[in-house]
Protein backbone atom coordinates (compact mmCIF):
# COMPACT_ATOMS: atom_id res chain seq x y z
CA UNK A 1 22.30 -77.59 43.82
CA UNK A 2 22.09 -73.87 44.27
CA UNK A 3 25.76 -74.00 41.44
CA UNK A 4 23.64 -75.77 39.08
CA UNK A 5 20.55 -73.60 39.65
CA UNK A 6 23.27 -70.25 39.02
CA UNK A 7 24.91 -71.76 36.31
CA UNK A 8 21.19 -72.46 34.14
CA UNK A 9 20.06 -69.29 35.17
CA UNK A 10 23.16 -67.37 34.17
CA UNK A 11 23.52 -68.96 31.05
CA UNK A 12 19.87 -68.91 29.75
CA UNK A 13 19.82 -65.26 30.32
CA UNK A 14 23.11 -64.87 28.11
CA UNK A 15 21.59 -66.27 25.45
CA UNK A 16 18.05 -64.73 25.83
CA UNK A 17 20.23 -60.89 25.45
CA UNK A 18 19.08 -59.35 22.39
CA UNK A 19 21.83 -58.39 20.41
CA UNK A 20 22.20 -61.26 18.08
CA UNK A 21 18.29 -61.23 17.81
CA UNK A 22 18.00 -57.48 16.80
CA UNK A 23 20.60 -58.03 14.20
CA UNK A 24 19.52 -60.76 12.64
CA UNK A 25 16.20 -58.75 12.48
CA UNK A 26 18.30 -55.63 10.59
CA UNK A 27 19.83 -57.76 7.95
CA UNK A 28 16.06 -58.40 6.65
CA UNK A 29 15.35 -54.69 6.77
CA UNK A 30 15.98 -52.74 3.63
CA UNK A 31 15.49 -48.95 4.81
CA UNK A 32 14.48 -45.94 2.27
CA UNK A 33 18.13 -44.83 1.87
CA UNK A 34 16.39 -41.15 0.16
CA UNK A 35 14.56 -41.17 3.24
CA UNK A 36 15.25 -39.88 7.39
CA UNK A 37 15.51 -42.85 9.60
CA UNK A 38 13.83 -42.64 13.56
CA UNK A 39 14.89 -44.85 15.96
CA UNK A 40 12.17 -45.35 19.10
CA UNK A 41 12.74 -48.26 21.69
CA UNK A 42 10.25 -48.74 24.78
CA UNK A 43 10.79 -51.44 26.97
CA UNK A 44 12.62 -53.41 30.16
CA UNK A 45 15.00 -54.28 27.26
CA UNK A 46 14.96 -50.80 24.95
CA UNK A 47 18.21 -50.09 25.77
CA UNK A 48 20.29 -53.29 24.94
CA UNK A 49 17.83 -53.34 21.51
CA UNK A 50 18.81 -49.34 20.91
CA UNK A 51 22.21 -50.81 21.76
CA UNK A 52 22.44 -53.69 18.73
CA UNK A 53 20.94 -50.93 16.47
CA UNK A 54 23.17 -48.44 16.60
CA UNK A 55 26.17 -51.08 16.45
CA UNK A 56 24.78 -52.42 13.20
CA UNK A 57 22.91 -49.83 11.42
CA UNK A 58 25.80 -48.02 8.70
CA UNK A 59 23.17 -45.21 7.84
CA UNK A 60 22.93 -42.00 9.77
CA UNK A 61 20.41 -41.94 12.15
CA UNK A 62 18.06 -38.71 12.00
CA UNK A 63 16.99 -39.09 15.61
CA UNK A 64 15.50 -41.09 18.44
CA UNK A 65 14.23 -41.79 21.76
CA UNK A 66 15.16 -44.53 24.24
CA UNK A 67 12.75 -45.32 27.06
CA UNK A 68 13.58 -48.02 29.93
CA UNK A 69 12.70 -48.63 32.98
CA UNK A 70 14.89 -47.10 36.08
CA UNK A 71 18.63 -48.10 36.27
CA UNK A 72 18.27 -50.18 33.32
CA UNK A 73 20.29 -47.80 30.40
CA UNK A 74 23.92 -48.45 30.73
CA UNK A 75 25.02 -45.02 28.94
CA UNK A 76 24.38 -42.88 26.41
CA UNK A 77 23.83 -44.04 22.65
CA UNK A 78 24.81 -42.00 19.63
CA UNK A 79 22.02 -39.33 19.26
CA UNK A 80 19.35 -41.05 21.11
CA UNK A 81 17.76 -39.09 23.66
CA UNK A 82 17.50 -42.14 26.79
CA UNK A 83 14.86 -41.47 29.57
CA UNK A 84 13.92 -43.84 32.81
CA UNK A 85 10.78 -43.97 33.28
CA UNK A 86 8.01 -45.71 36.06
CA UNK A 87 6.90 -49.49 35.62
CA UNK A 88 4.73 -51.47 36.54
CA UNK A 89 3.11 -48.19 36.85
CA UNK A 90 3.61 -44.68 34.37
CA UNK A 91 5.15 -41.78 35.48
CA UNK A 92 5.14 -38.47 34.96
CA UNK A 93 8.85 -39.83 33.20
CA UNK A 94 6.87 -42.21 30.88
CA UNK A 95 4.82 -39.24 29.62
CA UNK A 96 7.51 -37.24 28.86
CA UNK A 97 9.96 -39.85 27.15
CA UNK A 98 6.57 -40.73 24.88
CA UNK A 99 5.75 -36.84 24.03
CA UNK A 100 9.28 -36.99 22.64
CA UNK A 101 9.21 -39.97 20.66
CA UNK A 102 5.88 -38.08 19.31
CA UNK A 103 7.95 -35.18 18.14
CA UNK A 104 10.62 -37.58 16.59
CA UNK A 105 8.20 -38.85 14.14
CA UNK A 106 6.15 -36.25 13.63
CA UNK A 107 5.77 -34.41 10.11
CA UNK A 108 7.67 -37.72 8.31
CA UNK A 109 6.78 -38.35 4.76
CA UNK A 110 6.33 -41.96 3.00
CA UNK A 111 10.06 -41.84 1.92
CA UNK A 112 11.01 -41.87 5.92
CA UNK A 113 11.29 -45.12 8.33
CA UNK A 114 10.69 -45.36 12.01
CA UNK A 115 12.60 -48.45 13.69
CA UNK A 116 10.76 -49.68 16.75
CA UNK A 117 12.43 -51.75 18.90
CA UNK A 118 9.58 -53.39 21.61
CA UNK A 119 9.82 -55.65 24.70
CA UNK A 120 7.93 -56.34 27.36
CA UNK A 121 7.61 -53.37 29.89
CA UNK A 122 6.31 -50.97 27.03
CA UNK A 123 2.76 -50.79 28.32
CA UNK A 124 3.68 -48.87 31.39
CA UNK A 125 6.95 -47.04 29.95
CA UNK A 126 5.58 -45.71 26.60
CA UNK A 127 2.14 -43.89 27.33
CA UNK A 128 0.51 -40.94 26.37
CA UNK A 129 -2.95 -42.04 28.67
CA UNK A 130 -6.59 -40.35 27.34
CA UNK A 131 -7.62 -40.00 30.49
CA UNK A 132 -5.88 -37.97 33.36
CA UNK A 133 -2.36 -39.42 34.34
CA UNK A 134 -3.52 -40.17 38.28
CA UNK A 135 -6.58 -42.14 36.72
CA UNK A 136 -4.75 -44.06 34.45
CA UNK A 137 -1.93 -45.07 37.28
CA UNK A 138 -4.95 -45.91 39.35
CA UNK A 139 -6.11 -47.86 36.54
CA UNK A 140 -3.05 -50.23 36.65
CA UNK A 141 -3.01 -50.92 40.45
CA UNK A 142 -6.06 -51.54 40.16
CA UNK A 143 -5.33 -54.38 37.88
CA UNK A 144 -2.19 -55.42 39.06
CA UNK A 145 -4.02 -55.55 43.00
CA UNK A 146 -6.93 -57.93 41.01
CA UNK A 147 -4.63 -60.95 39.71
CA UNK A 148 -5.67 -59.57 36.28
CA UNK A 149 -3.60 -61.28 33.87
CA UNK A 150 -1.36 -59.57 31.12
CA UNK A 151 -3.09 -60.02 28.27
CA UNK A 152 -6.65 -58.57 29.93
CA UNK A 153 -4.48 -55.61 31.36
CA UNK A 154 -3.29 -54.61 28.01
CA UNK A 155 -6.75 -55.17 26.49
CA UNK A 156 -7.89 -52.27 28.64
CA UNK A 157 -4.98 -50.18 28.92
CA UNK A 158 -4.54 -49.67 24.88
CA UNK A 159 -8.17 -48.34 24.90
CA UNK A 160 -7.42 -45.04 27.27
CA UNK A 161 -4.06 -44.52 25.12
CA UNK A 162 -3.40 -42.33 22.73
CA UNK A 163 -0.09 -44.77 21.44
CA UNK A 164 -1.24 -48.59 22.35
CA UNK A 165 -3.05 -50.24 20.11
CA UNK A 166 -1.51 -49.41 17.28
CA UNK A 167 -2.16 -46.05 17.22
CA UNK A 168 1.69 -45.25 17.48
CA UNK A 169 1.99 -46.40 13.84
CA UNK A 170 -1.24 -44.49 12.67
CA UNK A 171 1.04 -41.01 14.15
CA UNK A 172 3.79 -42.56 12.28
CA UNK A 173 2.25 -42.84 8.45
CA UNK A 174 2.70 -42.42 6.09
CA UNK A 175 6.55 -43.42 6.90
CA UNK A 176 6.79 -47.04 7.05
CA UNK A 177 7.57 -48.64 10.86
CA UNK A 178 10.02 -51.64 11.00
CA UNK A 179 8.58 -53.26 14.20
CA UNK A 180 11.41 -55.79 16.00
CA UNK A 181 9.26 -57.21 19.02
CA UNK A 182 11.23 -59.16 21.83
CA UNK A 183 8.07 -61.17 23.39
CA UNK A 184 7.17 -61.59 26.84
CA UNK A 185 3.46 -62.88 26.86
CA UNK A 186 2.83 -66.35 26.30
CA UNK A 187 2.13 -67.49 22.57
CA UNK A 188 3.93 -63.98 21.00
CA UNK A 189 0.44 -62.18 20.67
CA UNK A 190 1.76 -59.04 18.70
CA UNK A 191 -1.52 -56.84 19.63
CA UNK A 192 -0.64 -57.40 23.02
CA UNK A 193 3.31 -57.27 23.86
CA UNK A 194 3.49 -53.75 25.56
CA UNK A 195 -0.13 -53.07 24.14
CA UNK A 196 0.76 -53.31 20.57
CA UNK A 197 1.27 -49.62 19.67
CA UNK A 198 2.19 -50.78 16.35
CA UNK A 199 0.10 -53.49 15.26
CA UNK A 200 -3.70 -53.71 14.36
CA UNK A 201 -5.85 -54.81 17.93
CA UNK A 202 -7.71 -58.06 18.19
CA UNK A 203 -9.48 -57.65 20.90
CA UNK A 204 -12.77 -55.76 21.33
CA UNK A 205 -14.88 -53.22 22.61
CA UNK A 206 -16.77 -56.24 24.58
CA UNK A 207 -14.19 -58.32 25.80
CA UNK A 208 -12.88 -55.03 27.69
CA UNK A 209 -16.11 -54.56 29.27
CA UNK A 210 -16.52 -57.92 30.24
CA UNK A 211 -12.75 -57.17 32.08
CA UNK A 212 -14.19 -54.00 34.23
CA UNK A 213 -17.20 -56.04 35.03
CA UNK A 214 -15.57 -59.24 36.07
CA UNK A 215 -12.80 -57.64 38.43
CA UNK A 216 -15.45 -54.53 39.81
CA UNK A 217 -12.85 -51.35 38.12
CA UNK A 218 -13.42 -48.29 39.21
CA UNK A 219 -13.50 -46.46 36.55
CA UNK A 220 -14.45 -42.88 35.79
CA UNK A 221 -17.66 -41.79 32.50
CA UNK A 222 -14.62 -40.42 30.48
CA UNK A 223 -12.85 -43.81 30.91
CA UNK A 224 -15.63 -45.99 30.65
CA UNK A 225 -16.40 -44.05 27.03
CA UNK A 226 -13.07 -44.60 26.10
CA UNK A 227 -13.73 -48.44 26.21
CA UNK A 228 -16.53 -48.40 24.17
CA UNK A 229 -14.49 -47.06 21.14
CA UNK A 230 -13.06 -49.49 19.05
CA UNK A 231 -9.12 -49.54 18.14
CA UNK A 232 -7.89 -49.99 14.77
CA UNK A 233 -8.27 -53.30 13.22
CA UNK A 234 -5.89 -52.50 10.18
CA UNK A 235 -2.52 -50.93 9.73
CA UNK A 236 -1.01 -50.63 6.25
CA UNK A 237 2.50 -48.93 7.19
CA UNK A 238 4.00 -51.63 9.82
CA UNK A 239 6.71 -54.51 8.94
CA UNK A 240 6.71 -56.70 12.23
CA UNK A 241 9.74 -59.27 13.45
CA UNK A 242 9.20 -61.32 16.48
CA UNK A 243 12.61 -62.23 17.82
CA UNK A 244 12.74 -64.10 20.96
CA UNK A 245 10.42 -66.02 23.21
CA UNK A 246 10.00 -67.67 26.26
CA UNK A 247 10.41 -71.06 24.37
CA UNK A 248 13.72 -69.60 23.36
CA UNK A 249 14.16 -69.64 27.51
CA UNK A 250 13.59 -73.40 27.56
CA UNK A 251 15.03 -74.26 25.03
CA UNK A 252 18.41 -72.71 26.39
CA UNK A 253 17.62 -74.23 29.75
CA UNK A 254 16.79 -77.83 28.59
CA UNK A 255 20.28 -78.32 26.92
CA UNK A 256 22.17 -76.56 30.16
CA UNK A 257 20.86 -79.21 32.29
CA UNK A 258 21.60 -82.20 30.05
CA UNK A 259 25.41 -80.37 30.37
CA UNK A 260 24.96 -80.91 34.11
CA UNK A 261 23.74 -84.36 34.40
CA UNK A 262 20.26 -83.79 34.29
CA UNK A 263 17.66 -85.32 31.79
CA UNK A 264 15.51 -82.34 31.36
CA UNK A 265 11.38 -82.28 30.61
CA UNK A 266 9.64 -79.15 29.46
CA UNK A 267 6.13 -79.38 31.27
CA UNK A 268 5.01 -76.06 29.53
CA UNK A 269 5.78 -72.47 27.84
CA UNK A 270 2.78 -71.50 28.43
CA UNK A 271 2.00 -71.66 32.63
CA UNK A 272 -0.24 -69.25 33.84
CA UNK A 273 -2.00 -69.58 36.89
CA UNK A 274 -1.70 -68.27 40.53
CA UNK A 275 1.92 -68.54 41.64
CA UNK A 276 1.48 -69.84 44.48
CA UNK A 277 -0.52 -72.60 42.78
CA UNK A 278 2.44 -72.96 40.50
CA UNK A 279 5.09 -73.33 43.66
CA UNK A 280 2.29 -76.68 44.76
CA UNK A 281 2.42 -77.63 41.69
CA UNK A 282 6.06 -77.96 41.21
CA UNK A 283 6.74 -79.21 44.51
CA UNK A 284 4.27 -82.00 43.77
CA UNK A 285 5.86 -82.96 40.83
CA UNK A 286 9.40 -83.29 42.98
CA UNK A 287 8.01 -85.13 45.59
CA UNK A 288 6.74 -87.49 42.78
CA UNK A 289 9.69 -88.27 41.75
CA UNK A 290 12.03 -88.65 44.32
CA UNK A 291 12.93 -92.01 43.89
CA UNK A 292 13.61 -92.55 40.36
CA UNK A 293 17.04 -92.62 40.82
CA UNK A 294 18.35 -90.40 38.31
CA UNK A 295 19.05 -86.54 38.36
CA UNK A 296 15.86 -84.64 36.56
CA UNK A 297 14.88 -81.25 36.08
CA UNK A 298 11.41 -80.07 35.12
CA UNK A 299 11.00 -76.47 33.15
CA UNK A 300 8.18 -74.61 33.08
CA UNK A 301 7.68 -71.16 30.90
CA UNK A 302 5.41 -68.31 31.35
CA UNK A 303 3.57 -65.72 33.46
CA UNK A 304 1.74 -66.02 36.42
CA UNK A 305 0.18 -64.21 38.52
CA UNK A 306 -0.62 -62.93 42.02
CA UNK A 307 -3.74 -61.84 43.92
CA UNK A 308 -2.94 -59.10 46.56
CA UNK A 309 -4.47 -60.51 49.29
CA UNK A 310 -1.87 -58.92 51.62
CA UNK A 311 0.60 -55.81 52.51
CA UNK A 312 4.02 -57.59 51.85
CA UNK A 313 7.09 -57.31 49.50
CA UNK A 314 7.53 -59.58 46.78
CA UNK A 315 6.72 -60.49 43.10
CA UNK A 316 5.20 -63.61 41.28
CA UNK A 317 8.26 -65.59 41.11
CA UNK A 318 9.24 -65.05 44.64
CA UNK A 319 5.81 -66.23 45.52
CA UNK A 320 6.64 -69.80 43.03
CA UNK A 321 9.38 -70.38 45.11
CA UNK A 322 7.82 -70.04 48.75
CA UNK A 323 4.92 -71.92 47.32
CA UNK A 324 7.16 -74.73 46.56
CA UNK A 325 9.02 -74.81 50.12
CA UNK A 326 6.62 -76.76 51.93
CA UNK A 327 6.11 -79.51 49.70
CA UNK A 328 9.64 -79.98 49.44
CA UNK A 329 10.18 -80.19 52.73
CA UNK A 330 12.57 -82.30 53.39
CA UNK A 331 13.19 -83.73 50.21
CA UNK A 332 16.90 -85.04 49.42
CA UNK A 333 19.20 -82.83 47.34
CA UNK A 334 15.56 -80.76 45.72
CA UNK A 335 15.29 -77.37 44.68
CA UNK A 336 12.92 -75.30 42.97
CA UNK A 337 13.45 -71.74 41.25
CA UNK A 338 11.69 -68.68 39.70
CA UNK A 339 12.98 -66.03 37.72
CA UNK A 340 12.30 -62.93 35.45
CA UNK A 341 14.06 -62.87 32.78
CA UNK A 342 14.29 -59.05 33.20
CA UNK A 343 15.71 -58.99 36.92
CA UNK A 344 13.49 -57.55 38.55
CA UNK A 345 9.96 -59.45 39.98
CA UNK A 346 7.15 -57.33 40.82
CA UNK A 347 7.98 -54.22 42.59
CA UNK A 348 11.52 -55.30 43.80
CA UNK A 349 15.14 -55.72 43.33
CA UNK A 350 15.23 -59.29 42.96
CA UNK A 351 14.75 -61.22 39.90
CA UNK A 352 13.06 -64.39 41.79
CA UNK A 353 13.37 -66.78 44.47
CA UNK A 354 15.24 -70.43 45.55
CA UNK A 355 13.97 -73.27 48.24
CA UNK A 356 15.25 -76.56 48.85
CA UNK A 357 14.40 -79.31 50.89
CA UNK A 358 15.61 -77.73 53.98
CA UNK A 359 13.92 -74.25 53.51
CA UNK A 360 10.96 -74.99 55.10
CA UNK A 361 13.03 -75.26 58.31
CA UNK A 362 14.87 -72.57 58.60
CA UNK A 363 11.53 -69.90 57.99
CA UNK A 364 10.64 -71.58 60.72
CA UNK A 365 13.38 -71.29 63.00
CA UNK A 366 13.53 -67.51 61.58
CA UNK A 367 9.50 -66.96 63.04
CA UNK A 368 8.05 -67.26 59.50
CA UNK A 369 4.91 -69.07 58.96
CA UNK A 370 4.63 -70.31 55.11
CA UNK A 371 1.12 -69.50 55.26
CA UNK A 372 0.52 -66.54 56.82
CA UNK A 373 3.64 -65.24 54.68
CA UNK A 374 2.15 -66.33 51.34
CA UNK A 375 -1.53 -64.63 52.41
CA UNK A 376 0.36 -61.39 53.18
CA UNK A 377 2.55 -61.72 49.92
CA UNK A 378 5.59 -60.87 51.54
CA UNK A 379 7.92 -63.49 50.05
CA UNK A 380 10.64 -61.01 49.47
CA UNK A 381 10.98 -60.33 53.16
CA UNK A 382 11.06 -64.39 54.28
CA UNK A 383 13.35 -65.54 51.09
CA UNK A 384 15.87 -62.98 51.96
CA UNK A 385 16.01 -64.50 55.83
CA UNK A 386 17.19 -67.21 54.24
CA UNK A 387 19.58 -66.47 51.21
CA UNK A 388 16.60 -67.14 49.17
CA UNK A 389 16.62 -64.46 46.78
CA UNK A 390 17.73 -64.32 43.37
CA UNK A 391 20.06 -60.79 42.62
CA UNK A 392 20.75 -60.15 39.06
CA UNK A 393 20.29 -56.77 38.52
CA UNK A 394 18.96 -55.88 35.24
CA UNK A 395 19.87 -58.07 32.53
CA UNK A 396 18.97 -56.09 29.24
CA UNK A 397 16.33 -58.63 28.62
CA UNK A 398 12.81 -59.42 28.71
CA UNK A 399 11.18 -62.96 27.45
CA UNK A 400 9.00 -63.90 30.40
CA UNK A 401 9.78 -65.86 33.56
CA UNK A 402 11.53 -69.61 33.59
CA UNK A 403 10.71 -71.86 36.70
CA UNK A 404 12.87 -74.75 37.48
CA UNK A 405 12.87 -78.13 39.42
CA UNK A 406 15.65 -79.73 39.83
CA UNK A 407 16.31 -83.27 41.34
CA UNK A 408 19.85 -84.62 41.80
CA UNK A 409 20.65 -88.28 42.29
C-alpha cells in the first residue's frame, strides 16, 4: 500500500512541474521585439516557472526578479536577481524582493513587456503592505489562526497592498504584462491566486467587511480605511494564461491508479471544509466499501482548512490523514493520504501525512490520543511516531493539495 501511495504521489507531482506548462504558455506570446522585456516570478513555484522562461525565451532579457519561498530556488538564473522570502507569513525578505521587482518595471514605455510568472504562495511572498509590516504579518495569523479560507484571506489582504489586486499591473502600464498563472485555489479564480496583482478584483469593499466582522479582526483605523477603498475593477494592459490546476492533479492521479490495479473515482476538485472533517469523511467512505471485492481508490482535490484550536505542529493535510486513522481502524489492506502539491503543509517540512488500518494502534501504543492530538493540532508530532509523514522537499510546484483513499483487494 504505502508503494502504491509513493508511486501516485511521485508521479502526479512530475507531471504537475511547470515546465511544459510555461512553455506552452510562451509559444502564444508574441513579445514587442523594439521593446525591453522584464521578467518577475512570485510564488512556491517562481523559480521552476523563471526556470522554463529563461530556457525558452531566444530574446535578451532586460532584467528581473525571482521571489520564492525559503530553500525553494535551486541556483541562480541568467540575470534574474532570486530572493527567499517568508510564507505563510511576509518578511522583511518579501518586502525587499517586491521593492525590486518595483524598480524593474519602473519608467517602461508601451513598447516594453513585463512577463509574470504566478503560483500559489504569491500573496505572502510578493508584498509591498499599506499598512505597517508588523500589522500586516499580524493580519495573516490572524487569519490563518481563524480557519479563514483562501479566497476570504486574499479578499482582505489585496486591500492593505500596494501590488495585490491588480495594482502590480497598474505600476506596470503602459507596458503590456503577459500574466502565466499556475493555480492553486479551487475553480482558477484569477483575482484571487496570490491576490491577483495583475488582474482586475471581483470582490468588494463589503464582502471584506463582512470578513473582519465574521472572524472578530483586529484591525487598526488606518487598516480598517484601507478596506473601505475599492480596488480596480478594470485593467487594459494584462494578457492572462492559466496553466495548471488541481483537476490537472486528478486527472494524473486517476490514470496512475488504473496502472496499479485500481478503478479510480474522483469524488471532487473542489473539497473544502475542515480537515479533520475531510479525514471522517474519507475514512467513512473506506469503511463503506470494504467489501466490494475489488481494489478502489477515491480522489479528492482542493484546500481545506484548519481551526487553531491548539499549540501543536502540523498543517491541513497532516490533519486529513490523522482524521482518517480512526475510522480506518482496522480496516484490511486501507490507506488514506494528504499532500501539498508544493511540499511543504502548513508551517512544516512535510508535504502531508499517511494512515492505514493499523495506525490507530500504534499512536496508541506510542501514548497518543487521536483526539486530544487533533484538538491540539499537533499531527506532525504523532504522524512522525509512526513513519507517517510524507518528505518531499520542495517540488517546484504548486496546484493545491490531492487526498487519496485507497482500497486493495
Amino acid at each position: 500500500m504505502n508503494q502504491d501511495a509513493q508511486r501516485i504521489l511521485t508521479e502526479t507531482l512530475r507531471e504537475a512541474l511547470p515546465g511544459a506548462a510555461v512553455g506552452q504558455a510562451l509559444e502564444q506570446i508574441s513579445f514587442n521585439p523594439d521593446g525591453r522585456l522584464v521578467v518577475v516570478a512570485a510564488g512556491k513555484a517562481a523559480w521552476e516557472m523563471a526556470r522554463a522562461a529563461v530556457e525558452r525565451i531566444a530574446r535578451p532579457i532586460a532584467a528581473g526578479v525571482v521571489v520564492t519561498k525559503y530553500d525553494h530556488a535551486r541556483g541562480p538564473l541568467d540575470c534574474l536577481e532570486i530572493f527567499e522570502a517568508g510564507h505563510p507569513v511576509p518578511d522583511e525578505n518579501s518586502y525587499r524582493a517586491t521593492a525590486r521587482a518595483l524598480e524593474a518595471v519602473s519608467g517602461l514605455t508601451e513598447k516594453d513587456s513585463v512577463l509574470f510568472l504566478l503560483s500559489g504562495g504569491g500573496s505572502a511572498l510578493f508584498e509591498q503592505p499599506l499598512i505597517p509590516p508588523e500589522e500586516m504579518a499580524d493580519v495573516t495569523r490572524q487569519l490563518l489562526a481563524c480557519g479563514a479560507n483562501i479566497v476570504e484571506m486574499n479578499t482582505l489582504r489585496k486591500r492593505l497592498s500596494a501590488v495585490k489586486g491588480g495594482r502590480f499591473a497598474q505600476r506596470c502600464a503602459p507596458a503590456h504584462v503577459y500574466t502565466v498563472v499556475l493555480s492553486d485555489i479551487i475553480g482558477d479564480p484569477l483575482d484571487m491566486i496570490a491576490s491577483g496583482p495583475a488582474y482586475p478584483d471581483a470582490s468588494t469593499c463589503a464582502q471584506a467587511k463582512e470578513i473582519v466582522a465574521r472572524y472578530g479582526l483586529r484591525l487598526s483605523d488606518k487598516a480598517q480605511a484601507l478596506i473601505a477603498q475599492e480596488t480596480p475593477k478594470a485593467l487594459e494592459n494584462v494578457t492572462t494564461f492559466v496553466t495548471g490546476s488541481v483537476k490537472q492533479l486528478c486527472r494524473t492521479a486517476e490514470r496512475v491508479c488504473r496502472e496499479l490495479g485500481y478503478e479510480p473515482v474522483t469524488l471532487t476538485a473542489s473539497l473544502s471544509c475542515e480537515a479533520r472533517e475531510a479525514g471522517a469523511f474519507l475514512a467513512a467512505i473506506a469503511r463503506d466499501h470494504q467489501e466490494d471485492g475489488k481494489s478502489l481508490a477515491y480522489l479528492a482535490g482542493g484546500e481545506t482548512v484548519v481551526h487553531l484550536t491548539g499549540k501543536g505542529l502540523g498543517g491541513r493535510n497532516q490533519e486529513i490523514a490523522l482524521g482518517a486513522a480512526a475510522g480506518i481502524a482496522g480496516c484490511k489492506d486501507t490507506c488514506v493520504f494528504s499532500f501539498g502539491s508544493d511540499g511543504s503543509d502548513g508551517p512544516t517540512d512535510a508535504a502531508g501525512g499517511y494512515v492505514d488500518g493499523d495506525t490507530a494502534r500504534r499512536l496508541a501504543e506510542a501514548g497518543y490520543d487521536l483526539h486530544k492530538t487533533l484538538a491540539d493540532n499537533d499531527a506532525y508530532h504523532a504522524l512522525k511516531a509512526v513513519d507517517g509523514l510524507i518528505m518531499t522537499g520542495p517540488t517546484g510546484t504548486n496546484v493545491n493539495d490531492l487526498s487519496v483513499v485507497l482500497i486493495k483487494r
